[in-house]
C-alpha atoms as a PDB file:
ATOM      1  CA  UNK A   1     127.776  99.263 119.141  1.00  0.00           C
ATOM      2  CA  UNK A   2     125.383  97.745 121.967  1.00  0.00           C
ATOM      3  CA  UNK A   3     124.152  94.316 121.064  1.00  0.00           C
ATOM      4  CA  UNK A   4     121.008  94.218 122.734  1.00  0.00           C
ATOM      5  CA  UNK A   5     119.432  90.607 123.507  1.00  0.00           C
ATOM      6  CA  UNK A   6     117.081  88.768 121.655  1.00  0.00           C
ATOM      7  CA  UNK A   7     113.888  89.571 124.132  1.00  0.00           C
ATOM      8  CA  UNK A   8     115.362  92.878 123.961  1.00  0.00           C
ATOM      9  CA  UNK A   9     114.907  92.913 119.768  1.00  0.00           C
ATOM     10  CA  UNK A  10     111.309  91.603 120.095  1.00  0.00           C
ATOM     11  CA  UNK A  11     110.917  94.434 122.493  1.00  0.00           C
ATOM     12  CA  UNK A  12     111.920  97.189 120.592  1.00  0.00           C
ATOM     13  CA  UNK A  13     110.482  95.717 117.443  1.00  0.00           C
ATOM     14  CA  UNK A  14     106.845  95.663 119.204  1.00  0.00           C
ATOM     15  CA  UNK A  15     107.622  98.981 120.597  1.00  0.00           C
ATOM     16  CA  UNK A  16     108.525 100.173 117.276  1.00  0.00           C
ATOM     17  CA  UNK A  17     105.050  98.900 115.576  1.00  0.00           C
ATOM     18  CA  UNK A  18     103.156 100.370 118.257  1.00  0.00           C
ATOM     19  CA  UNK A  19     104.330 104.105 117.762  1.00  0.00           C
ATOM     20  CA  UNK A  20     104.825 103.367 114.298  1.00  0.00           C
ATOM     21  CA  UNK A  21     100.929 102.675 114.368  1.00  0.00           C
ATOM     22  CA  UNK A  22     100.634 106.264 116.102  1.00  0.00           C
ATOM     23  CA  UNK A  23     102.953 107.660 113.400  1.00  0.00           C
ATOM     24  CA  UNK A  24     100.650 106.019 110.550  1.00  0.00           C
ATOM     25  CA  UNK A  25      97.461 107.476 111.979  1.00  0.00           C
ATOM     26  CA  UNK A  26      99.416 111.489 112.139  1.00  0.00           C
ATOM     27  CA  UNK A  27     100.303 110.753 108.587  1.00  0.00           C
ATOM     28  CA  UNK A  28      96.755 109.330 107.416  1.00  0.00           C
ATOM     29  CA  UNK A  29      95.215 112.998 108.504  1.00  0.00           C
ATOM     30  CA  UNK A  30      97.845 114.628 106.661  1.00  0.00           C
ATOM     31  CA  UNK A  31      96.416 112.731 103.360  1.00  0.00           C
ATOM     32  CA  UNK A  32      92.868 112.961 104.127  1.00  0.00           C
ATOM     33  CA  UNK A  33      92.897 116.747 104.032  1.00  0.00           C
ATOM     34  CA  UNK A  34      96.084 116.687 101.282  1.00  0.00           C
ATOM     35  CA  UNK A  35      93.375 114.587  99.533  1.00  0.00           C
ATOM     36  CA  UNK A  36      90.802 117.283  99.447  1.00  0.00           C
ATOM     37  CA  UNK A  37      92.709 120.652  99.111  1.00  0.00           C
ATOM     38  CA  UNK A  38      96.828 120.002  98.369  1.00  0.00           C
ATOM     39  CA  UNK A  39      97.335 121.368 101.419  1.00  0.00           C
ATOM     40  CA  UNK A  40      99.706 120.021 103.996  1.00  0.00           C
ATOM     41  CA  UNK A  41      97.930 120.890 107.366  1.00  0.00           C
ATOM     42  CA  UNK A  42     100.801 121.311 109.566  1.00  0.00           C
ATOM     43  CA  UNK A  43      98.600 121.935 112.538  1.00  0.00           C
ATOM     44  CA  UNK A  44      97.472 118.031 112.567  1.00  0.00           C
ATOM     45  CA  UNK A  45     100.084 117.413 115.229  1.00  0.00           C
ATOM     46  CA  UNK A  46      97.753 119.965 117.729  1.00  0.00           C
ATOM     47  CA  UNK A  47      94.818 118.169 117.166  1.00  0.00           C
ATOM     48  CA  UNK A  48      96.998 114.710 118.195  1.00  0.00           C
ATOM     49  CA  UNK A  49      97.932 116.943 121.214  1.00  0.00           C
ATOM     50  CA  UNK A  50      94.196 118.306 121.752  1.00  0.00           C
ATOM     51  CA  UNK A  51      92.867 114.767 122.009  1.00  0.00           C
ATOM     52  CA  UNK A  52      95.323 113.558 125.273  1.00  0.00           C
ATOM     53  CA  UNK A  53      94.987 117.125 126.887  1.00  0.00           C
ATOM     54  CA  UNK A  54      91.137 116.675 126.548  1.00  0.00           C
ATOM     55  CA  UNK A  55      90.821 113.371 127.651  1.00  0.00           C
ATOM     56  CA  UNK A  56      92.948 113.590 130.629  1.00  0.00           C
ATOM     57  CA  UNK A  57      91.327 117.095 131.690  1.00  0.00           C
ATOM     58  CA  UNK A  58      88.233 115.777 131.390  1.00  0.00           C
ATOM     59  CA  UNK A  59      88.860 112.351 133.036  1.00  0.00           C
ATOM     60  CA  UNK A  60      91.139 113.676 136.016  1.00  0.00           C
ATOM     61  CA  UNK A  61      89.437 116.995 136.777  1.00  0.00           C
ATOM     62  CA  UNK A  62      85.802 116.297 136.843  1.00  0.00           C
ATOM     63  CA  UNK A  63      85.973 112.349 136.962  1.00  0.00           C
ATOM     64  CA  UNK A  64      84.314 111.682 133.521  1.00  0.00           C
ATOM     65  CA  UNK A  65      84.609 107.440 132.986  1.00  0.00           C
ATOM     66  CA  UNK A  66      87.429 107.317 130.460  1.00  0.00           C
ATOM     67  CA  UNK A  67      85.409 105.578 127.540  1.00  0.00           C
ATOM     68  CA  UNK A  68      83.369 108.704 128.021  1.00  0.00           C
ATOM     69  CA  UNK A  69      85.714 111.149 128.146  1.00  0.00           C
ATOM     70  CA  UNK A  70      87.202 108.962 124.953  1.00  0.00           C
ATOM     71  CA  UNK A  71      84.625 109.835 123.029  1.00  0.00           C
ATOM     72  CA  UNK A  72      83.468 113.033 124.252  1.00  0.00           C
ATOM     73  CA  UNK A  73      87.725 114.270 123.294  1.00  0.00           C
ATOM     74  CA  UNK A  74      87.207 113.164 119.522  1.00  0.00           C
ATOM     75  CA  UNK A  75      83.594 114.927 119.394  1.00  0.00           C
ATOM     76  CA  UNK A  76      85.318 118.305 121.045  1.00  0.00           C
ATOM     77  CA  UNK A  77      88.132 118.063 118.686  1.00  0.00           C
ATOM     78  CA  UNK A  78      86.345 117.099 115.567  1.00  0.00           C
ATOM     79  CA  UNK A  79      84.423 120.528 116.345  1.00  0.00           C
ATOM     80  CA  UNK A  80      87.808 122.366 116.271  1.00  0.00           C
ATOM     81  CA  UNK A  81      88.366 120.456 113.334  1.00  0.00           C
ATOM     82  CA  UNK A  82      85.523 122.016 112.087  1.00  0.00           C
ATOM     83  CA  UNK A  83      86.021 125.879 113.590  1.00  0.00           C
ATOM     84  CA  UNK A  84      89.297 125.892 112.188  1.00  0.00           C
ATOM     85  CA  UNK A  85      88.320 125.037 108.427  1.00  0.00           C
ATOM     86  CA  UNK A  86      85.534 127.339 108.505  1.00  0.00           C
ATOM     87  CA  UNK A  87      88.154 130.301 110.497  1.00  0.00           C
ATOM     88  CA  UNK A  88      91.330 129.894 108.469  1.00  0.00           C
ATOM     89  CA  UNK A  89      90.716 128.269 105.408  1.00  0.00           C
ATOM     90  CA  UNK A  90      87.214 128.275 103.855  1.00  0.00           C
ATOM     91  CA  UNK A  91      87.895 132.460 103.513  1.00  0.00           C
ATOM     92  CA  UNK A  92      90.152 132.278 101.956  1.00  0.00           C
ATOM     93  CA  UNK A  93      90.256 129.185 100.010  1.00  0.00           C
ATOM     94  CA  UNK A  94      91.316 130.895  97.009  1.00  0.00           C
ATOM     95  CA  UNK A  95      94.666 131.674  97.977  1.00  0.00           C
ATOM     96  CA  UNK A  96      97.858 129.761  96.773  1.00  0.00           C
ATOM     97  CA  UNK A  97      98.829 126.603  98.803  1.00  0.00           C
ATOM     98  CA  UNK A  98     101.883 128.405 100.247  1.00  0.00           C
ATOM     99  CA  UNK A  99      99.782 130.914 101.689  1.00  0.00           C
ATOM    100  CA  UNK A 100      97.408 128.011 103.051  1.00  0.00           C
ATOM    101  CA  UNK A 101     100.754 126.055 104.331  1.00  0.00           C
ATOM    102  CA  UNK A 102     101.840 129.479 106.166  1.00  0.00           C
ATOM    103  CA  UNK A 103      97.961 129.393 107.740  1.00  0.00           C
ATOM    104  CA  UNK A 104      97.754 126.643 109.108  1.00  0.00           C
ATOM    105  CA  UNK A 105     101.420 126.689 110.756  1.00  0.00           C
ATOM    106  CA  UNK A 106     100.419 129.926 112.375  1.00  0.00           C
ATOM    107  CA  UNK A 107      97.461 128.284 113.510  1.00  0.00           C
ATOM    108  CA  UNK A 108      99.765 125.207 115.012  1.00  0.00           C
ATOM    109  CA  UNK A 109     101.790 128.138 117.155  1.00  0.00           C
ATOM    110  CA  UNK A 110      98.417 129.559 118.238  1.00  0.00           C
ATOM    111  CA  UNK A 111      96.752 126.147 119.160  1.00  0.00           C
ATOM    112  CA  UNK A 112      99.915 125.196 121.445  1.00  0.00           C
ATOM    113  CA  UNK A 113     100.190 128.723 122.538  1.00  0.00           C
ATOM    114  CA  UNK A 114      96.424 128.490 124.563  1.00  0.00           C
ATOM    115  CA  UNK A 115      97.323 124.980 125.165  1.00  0.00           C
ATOM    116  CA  UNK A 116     100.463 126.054 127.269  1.00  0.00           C
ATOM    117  CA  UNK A 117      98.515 129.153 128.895  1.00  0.00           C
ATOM    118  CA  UNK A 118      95.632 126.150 129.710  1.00  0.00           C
ATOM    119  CA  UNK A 119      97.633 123.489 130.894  1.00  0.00           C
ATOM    120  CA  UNK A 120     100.784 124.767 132.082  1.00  0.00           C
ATOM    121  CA  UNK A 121     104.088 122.884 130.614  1.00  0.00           C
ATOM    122  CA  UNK A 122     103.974 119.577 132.389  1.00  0.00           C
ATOM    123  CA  UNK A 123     103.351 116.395 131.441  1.00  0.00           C
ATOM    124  CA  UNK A 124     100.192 114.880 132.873  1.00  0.00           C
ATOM    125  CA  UNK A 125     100.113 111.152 133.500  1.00  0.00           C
ATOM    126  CA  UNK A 126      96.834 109.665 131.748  1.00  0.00           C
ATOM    127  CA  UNK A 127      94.718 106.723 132.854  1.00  0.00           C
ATOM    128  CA  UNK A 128      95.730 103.195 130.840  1.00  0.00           C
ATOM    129  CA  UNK A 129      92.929 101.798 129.016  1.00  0.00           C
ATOM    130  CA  UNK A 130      93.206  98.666 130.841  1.00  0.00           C
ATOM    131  CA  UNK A 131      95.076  97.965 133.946  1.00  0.00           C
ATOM    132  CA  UNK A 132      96.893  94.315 134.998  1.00  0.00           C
ATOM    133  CA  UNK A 133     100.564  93.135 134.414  1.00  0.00           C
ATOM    134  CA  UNK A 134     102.717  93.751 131.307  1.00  0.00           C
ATOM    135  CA  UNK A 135     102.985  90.619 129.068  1.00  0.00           C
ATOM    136  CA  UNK A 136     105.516  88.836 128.266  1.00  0.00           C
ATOM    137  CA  UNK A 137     106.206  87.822 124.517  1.00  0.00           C
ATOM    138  CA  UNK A 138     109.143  85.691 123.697  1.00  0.00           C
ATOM    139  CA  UNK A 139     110.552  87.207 126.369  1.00  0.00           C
ATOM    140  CA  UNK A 140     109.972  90.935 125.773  1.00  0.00           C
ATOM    141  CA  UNK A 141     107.848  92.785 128.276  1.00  0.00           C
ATOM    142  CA  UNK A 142     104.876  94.609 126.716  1.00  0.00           C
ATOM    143  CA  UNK A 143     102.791  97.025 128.486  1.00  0.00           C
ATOM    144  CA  UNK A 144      99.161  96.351 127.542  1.00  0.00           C
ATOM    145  CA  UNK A 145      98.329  99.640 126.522  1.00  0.00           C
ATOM    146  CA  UNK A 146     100.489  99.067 123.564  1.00  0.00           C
ATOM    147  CA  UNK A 147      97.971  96.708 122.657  1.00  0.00           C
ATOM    148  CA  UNK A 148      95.412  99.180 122.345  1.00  0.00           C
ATOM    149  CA  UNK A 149      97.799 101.549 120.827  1.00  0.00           C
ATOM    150  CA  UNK A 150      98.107  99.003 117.961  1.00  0.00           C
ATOM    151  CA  UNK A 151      94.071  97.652 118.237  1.00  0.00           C
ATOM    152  CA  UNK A 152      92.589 101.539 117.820  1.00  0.00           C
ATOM    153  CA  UNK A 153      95.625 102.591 114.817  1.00  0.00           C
ATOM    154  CA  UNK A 154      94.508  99.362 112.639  1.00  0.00           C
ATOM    155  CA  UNK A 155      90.703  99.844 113.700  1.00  0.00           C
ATOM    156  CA  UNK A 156      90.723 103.101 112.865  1.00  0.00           C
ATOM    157  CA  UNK A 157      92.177 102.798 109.465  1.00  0.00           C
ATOM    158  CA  UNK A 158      89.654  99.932 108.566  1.00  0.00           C
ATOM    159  CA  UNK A 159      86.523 102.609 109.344  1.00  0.00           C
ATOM    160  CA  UNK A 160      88.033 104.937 107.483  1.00  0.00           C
ATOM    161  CA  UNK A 161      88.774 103.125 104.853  1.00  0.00           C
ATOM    162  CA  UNK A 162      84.464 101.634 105.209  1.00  0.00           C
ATOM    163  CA  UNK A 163      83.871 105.010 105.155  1.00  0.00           C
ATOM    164  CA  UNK A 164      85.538 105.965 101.930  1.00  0.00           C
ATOM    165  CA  UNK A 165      84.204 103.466 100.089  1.00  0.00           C
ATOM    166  CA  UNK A 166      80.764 102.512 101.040  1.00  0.00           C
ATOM    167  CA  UNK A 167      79.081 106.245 103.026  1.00  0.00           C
ATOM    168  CA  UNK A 168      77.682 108.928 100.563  1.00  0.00           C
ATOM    169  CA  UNK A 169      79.564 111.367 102.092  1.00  0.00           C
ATOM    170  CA  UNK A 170      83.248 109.678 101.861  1.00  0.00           C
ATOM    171  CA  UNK A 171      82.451 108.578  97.996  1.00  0.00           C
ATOM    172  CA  UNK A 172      82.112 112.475  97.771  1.00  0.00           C
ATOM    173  CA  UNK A 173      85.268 113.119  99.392  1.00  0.00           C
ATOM    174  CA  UNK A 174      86.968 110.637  97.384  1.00  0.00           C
ATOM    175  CA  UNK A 175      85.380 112.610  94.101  1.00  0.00           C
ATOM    176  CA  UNK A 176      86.536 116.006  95.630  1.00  0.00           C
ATOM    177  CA  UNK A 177      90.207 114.171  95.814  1.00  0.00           C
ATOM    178  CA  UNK A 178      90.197 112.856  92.064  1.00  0.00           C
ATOM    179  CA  UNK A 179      88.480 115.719  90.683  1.00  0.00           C
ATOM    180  CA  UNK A 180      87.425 118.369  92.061  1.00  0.00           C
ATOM    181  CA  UNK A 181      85.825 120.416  89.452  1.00  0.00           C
ATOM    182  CA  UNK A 182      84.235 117.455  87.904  1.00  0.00           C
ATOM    183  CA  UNK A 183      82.838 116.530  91.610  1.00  0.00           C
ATOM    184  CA  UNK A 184      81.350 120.199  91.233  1.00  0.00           C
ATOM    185  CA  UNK A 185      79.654 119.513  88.249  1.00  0.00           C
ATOM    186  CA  UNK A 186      78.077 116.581  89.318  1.00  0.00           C
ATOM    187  CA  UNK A 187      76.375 118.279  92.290  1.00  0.00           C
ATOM    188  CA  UNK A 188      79.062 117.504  94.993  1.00  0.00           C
ATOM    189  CA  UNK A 189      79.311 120.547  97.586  1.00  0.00           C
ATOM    190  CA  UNK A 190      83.111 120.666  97.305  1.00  0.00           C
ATOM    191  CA  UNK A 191      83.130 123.318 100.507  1.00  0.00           C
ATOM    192  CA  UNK A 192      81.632 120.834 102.368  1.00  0.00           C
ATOM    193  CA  UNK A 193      83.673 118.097 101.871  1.00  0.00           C
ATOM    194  CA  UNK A 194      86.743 120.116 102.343  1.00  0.00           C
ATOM    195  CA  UNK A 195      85.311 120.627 106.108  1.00  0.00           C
ATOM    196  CA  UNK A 196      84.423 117.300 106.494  1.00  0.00           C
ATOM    197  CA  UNK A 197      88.201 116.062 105.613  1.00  0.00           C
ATOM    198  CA  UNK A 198      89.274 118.695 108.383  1.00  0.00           C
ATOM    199  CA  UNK A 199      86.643 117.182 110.550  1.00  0.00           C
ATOM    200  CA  UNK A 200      87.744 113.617 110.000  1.00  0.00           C
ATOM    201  CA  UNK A 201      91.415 114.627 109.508  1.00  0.00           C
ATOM    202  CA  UNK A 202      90.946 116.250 113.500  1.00  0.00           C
ATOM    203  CA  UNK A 203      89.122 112.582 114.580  1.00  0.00           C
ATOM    204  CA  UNK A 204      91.858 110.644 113.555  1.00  0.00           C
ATOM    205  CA  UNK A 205      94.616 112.802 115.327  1.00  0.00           C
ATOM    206  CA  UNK A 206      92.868 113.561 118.611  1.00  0.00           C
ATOM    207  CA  UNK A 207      92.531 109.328 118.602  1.00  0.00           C
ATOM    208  CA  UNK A 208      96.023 108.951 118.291  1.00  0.00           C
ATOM    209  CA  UNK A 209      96.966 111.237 120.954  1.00  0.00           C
ATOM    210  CA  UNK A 210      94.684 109.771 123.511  1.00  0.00           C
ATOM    211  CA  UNK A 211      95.765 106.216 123.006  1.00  0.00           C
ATOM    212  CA  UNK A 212      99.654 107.176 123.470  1.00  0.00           C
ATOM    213  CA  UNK A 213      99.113 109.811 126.262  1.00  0.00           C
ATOM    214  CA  UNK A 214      98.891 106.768 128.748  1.00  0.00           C
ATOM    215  CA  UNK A 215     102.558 105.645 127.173  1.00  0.00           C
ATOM    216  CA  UNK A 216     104.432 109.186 126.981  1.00  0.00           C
ATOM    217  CA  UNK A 217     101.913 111.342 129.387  1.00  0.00           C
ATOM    218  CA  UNK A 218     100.407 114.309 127.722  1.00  0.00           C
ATOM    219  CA  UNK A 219     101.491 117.464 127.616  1.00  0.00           C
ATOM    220  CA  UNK A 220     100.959 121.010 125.129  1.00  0.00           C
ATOM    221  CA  UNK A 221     104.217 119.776 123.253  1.00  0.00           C
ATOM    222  CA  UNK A 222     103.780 116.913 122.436  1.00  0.00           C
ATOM    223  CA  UNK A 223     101.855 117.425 119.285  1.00  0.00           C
ATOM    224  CA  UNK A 224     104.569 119.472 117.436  1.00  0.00           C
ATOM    225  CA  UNK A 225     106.858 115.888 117.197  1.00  0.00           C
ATOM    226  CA  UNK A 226     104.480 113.510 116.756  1.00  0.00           C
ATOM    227  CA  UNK A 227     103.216 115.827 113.698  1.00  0.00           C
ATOM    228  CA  UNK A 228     106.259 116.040 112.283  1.00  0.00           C
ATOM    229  CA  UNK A 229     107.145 112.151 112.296  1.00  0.00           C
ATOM    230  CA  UNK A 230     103.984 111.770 110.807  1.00  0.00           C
ATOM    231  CA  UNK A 231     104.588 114.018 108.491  1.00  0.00           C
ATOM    232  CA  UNK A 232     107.494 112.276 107.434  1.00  0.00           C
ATOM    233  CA  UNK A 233     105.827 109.134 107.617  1.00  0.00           C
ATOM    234  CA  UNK A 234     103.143 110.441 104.683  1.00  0.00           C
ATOM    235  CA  UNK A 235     106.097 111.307 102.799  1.00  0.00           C
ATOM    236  CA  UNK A 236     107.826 108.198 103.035  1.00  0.00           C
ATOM    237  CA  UNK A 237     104.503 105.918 102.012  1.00  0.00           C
ATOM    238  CA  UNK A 238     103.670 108.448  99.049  1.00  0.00           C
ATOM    239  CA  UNK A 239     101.694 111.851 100.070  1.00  0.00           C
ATOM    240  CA  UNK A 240      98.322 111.243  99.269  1.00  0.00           C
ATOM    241  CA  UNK A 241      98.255 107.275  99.657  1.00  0.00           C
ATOM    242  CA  UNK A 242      96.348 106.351 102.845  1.00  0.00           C
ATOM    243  CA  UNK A 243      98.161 102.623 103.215  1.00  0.00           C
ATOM    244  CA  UNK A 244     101.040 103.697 102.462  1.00  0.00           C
ATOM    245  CA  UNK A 245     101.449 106.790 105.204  1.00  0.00           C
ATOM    246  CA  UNK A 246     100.219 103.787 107.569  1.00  0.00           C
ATOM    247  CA  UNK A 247     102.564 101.952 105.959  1.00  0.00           C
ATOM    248  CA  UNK A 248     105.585 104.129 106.369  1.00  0.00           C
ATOM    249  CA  UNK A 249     104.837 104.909 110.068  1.00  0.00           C
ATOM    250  CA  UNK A 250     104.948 101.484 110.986  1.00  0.00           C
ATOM    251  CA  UNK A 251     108.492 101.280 108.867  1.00  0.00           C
ATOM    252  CA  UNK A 252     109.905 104.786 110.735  1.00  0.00           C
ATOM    253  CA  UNK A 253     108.450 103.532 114.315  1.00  0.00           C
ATOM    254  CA  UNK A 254     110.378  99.689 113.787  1.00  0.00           C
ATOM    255  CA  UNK A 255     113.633 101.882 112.644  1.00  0.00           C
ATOM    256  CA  UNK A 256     113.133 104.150 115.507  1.00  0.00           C
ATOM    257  CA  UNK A 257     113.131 101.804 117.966  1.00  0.00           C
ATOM    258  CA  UNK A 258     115.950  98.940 116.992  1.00  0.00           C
ATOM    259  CA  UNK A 259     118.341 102.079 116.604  1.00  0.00           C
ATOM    260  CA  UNK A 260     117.727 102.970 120.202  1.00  0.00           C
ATOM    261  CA  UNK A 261     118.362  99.474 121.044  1.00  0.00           C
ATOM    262  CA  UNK A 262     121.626  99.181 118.687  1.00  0.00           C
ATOM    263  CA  UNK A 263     122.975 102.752 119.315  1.00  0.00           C
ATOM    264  CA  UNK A 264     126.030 102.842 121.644  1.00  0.00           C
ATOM    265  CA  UNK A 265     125.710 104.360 125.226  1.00  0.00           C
ATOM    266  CA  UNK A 266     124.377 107.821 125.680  1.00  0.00           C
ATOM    267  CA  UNK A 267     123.376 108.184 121.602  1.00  0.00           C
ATOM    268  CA  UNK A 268     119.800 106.977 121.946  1.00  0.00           C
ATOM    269  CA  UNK A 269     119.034 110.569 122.626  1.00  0.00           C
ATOM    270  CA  UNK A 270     119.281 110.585 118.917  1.00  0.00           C
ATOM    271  CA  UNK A 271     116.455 109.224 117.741  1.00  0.00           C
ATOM    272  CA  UNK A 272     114.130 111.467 116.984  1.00  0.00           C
ATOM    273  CA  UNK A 273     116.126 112.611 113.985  1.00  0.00           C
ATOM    274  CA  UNK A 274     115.695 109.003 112.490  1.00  0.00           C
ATOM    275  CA  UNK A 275     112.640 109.781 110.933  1.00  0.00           C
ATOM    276  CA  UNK A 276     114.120 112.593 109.099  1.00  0.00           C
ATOM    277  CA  UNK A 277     117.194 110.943 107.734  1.00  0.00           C
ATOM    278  CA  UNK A 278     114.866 108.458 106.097  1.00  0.00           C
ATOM    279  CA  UNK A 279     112.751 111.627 104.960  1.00  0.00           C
ATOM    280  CA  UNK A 280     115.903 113.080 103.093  1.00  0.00           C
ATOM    281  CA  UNK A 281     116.786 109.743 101.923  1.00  0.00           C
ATOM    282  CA  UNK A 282     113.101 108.912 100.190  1.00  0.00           C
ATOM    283  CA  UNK A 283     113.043 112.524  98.602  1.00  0.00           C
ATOM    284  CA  UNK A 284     116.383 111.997  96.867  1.00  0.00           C
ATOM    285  CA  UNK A 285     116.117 108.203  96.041  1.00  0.00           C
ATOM    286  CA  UNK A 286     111.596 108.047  95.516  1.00  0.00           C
ATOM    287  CA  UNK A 287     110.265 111.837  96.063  1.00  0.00           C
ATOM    288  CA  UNK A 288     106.729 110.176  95.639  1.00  0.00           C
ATOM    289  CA  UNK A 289     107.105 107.510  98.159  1.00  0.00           C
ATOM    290  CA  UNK A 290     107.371 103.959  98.542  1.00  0.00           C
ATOM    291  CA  UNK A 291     103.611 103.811  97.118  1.00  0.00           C
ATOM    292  CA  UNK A 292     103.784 106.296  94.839  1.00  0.00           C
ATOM    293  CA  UNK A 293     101.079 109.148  95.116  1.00  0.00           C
ATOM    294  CA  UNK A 294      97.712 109.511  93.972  1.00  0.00           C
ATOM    295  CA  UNK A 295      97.996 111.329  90.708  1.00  0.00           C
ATOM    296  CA  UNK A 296      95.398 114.073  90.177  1.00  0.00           C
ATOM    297  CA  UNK A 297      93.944 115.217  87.260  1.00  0.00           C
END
């Protein structure tokens, strides 16, 4: 076993919050639209992907500023979001959730399919947020975009969490969640929250893949692992519990990292099935998570 140094722990350790904050943002989309139709949208990784191939193209090809091109990535994707509710599921929304599982991983082949055919399969460099130095913190050497990495995850689960409990429209897509025939009867359009959850569900993920595309580049695959980590990120926290998918991705990412940093020569390679030990681990020892799961009735 390699006994890395003590600046090399605090390294890996900050590493491992930083894509454990990308991993917790993957896995909060998963619940928002879990939430709102017990479906596990397993095409949330492709809207991660979506957001860093947008940016970038947009930024590098016809020179959009990068806060623009920021913003103008989550409105494109959101709209996908959007197309891909009203496309695949809204039609037939009546089907079992198997059939809507199957759905939307034929529409995660598809989206990476065009995105390949688009982009070619290379990974792009993107522009850092913020350029300067890496600091140094007790002698580990951070990259600032990591900073930002971290800043946008926790940001972004504080406005969604505003916007759950104090907009019209996220109090309705909290009653679509509990209830959703009840929600019906007391004049909530239930179709249109569903869309809204794939909406916000698609914001969320094309944010997380334009703050680590600067870190890992982008490229048309890198959606399908980042999905999947989230994925078992959600599971670990408790399906359905926003703080705790945020919470498990941090707790995967930390893992993650110190085993890449503990692992003997030429077995870091390994990591990436990490997060899916500790997946088969929490189903046999918690199946509902470390937080439990929101229980619907």
């Amino acid at each position: 076993m390699h006994i890395p140094s003590f600046g090399q722990i605090i390294q890996y350790i900050i590493y491992g919050i930083t894509v454990g904050g990308i991993y917790g943002l993957v896995a909060l989309g998963f619940n928002i639209i879990y939430n709102a139709t017990d479906v596990i949208n397993f095409a949330q990784g492709e809207f991660v992907m979506l957001g860093a191939m947008i940016m970038v193209f947009l930024n590098n090809t016809f020179q959009i500023p990068l806060l623009t091109a920021f913003f103008l990535s989550i409105l494109i994707v959101t709209a996908i979001g959007v197309i891909f509710e009203r496309v695949a599921i809204n039609p037939v929304r009546n089907a079992s959730v198997i059939t809507l599982i199957i759905i939307t991983v034929g529409a995660s082949i598809l989206i990476r399919g065009l995105a390949l055919i688009a982009w070619k399969d290379e990974a792009i460099p993107a522009t850092p947020f913020s350029s300067g130095e890496s600091m140094t913190i007790l002698g580990a050497s951070v990259a600032l975009q990591r900073f930002w990495v971290l800043g946008i995850a926790i940001l972004t689960v504080v406005a969604v969490h505003i916007f759950y409990k104090y907009t019209y429209i996220g109090k309705a897509m909290r009653a679509t969640a509990i209830n959703r025939t009840a929600a019906r009867l007391m004049g909530v359009n239930v179709r249109f929250m569903v869309m809204c959850s794939f909406a916000l569900s698609a914001a969320v993920g094309a944010g997380a893949g334009m703050v680590i595309a600067p870190i890992t580049f982008a490229s048309y695959s890198m959606g399908a692992m980042l999905g999947l980590k989230g994925f078992c990120a959600a599971i670990l926290g408790g399906l359905g519990n926003g703080i705790g998918a945020f919470l498990g991705g941090f707790i995967i990412g930390i893992i993650e990292n110190l085993a890449i940093g503990f692992a003997p020569s030429g077995y870091s390679g390994y990591k990436d099935a990490i997060a899916f030990i500790i997946l088969l681990i929490i189903l046999f020892v918690k199946p509902s998570g470390i937080l439990g799961s929101k229980k619907k009735t």
